[in-house]
Protein backbone atom coordinates (compact mmCIF):
# COMPACT_ATOMS: atom_id res chain seq x y z
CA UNK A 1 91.03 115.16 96.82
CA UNK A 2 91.44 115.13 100.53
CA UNK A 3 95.10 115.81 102.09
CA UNK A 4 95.05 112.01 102.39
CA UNK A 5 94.40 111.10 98.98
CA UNK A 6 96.95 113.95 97.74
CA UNK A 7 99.80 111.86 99.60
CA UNK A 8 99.04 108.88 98.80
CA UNK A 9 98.60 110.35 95.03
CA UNK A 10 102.21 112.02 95.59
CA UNK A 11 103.24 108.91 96.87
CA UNK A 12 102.22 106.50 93.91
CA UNK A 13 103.32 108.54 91.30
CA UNK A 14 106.78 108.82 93.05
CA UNK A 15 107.27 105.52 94.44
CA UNK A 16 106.21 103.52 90.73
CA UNK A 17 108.62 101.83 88.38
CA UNK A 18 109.61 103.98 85.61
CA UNK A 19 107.60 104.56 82.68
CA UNK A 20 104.66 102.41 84.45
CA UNK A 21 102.10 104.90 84.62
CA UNK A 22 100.47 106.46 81.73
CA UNK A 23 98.07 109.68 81.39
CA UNK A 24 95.44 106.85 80.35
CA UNK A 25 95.63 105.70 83.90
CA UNK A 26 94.68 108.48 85.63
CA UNK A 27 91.05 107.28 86.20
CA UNK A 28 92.42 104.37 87.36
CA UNK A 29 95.14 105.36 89.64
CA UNK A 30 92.24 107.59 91.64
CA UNK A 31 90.56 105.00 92.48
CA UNK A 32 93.45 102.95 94.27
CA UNK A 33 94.40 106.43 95.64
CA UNK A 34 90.37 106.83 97.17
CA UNK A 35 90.36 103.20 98.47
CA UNK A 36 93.75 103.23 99.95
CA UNK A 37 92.76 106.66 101.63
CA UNK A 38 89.51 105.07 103.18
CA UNK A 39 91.35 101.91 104.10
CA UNK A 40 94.02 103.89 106.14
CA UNK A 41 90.85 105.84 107.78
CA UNK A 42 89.18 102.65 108.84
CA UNK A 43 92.12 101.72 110.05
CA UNK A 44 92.73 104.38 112.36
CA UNK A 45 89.04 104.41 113.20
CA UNK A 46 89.07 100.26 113.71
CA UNK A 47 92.58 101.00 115.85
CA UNK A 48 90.56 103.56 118.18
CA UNK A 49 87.65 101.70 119.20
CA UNK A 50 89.96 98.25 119.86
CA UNK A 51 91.93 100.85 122.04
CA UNK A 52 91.70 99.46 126.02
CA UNK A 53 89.14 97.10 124.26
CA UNK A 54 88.50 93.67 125.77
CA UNK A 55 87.34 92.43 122.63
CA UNK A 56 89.16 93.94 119.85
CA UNK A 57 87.68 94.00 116.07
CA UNK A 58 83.89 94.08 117.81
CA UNK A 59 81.60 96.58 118.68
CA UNK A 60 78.25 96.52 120.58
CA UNK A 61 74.88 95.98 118.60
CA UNK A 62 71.87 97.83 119.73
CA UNK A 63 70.66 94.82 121.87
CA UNK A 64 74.10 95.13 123.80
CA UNK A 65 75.60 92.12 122.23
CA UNK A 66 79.23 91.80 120.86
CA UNK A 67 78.94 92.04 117.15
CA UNK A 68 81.56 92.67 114.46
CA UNK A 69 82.83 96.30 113.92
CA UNK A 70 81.39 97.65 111.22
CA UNK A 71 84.72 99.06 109.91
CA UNK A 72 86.02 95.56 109.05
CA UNK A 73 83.78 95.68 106.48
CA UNK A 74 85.17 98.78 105.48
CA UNK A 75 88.71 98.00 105.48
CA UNK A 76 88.23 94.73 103.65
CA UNK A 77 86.23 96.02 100.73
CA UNK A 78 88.68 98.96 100.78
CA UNK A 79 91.51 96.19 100.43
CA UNK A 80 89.58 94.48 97.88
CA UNK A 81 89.69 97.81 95.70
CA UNK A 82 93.01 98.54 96.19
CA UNK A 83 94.32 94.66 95.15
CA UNK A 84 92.21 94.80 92.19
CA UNK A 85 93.63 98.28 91.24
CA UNK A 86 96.81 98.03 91.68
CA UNK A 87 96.94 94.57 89.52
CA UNK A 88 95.23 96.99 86.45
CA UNK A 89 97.89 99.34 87.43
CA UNK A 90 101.13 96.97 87.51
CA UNK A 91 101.45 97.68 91.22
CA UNK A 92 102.79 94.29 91.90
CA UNK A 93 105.53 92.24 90.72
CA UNK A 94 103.60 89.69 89.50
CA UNK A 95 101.17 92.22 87.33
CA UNK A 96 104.45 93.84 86.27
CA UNK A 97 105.78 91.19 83.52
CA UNK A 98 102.14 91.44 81.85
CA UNK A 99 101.77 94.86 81.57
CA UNK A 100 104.93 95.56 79.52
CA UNK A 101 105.42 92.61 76.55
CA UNK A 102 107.31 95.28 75.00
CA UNK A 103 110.05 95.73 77.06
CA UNK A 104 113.02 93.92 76.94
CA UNK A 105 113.78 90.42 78.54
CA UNK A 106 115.95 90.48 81.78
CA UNK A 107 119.14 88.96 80.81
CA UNK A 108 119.41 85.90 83.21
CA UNK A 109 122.45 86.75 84.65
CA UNK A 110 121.03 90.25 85.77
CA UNK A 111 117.76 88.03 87.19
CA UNK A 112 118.30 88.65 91.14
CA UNK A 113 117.82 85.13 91.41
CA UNK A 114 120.52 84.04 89.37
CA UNK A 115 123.22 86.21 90.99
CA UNK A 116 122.56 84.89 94.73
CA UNK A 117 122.78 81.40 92.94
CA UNK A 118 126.49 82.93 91.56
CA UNK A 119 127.32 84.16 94.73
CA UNK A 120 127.06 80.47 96.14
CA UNK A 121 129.10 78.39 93.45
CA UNK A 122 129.07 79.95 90.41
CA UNK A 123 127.15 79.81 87.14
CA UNK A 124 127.28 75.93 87.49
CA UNK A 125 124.77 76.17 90.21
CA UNK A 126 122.20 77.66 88.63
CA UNK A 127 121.57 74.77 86.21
């Protein structure tokens, strides 16, 4: 792994809900770690070149023509990796719920949703 990848490994395995990750995952995890890392590179490489650029996001083709920076194509397949990833991997609250049918139920009234609706008038405004 690259000093990149090892933070954004450190990162992951710091920053994700509780009991989320299993060994079983490992695989899985270093691939969101590898495209994250080469989205943040072609990133910083796309953020370079559109430095003082006139035309951000475009580069010049060999005929001299304004043509699309080849790093957008990096950064969006990188992004494309990483989504799919971290839906596998429970990454977002909506892949959360699916991934863990064994776990309890949230109790409605600890639902985050259900206590702003307290805070504004009481259980009798959430129904």
């Amino acid at each position: 792994m690259t000093d990149g990848q090892r933070e954004c490994w450190t990162h992951a395995m710091a920053h994700a809900p509780a009991g989320l990750l299993k060994s079983i995952d490992r695989a899985m995890l270093a691939v969101w770690v590898e495209a994250e890392d080469r989205h943040r590179t072609a990133m910083i490489q796309q953020a370079r070149l559109d430095a003082g650029s006139s035309l951000p996001l475009l580069t010049k083709g060999r005929d001299g023509q304004p043509i699309a920076s080849p790093y957008l194509r990096i950064i969006c397949q990188a992004a494309e990796t990483m989504l799919r990833a971290a839906a596998e991997l429970g990454f977002s609250p909506a892949a959360r719920p699916r991934l863990a049918p064994g776990q309890a139920a949230q109790r409605p009234e600890d639902e985050p949703w259900m206590r702003l609706r307290v805070l504004q008038g009481g259980r009798d405004a959430a129904g």
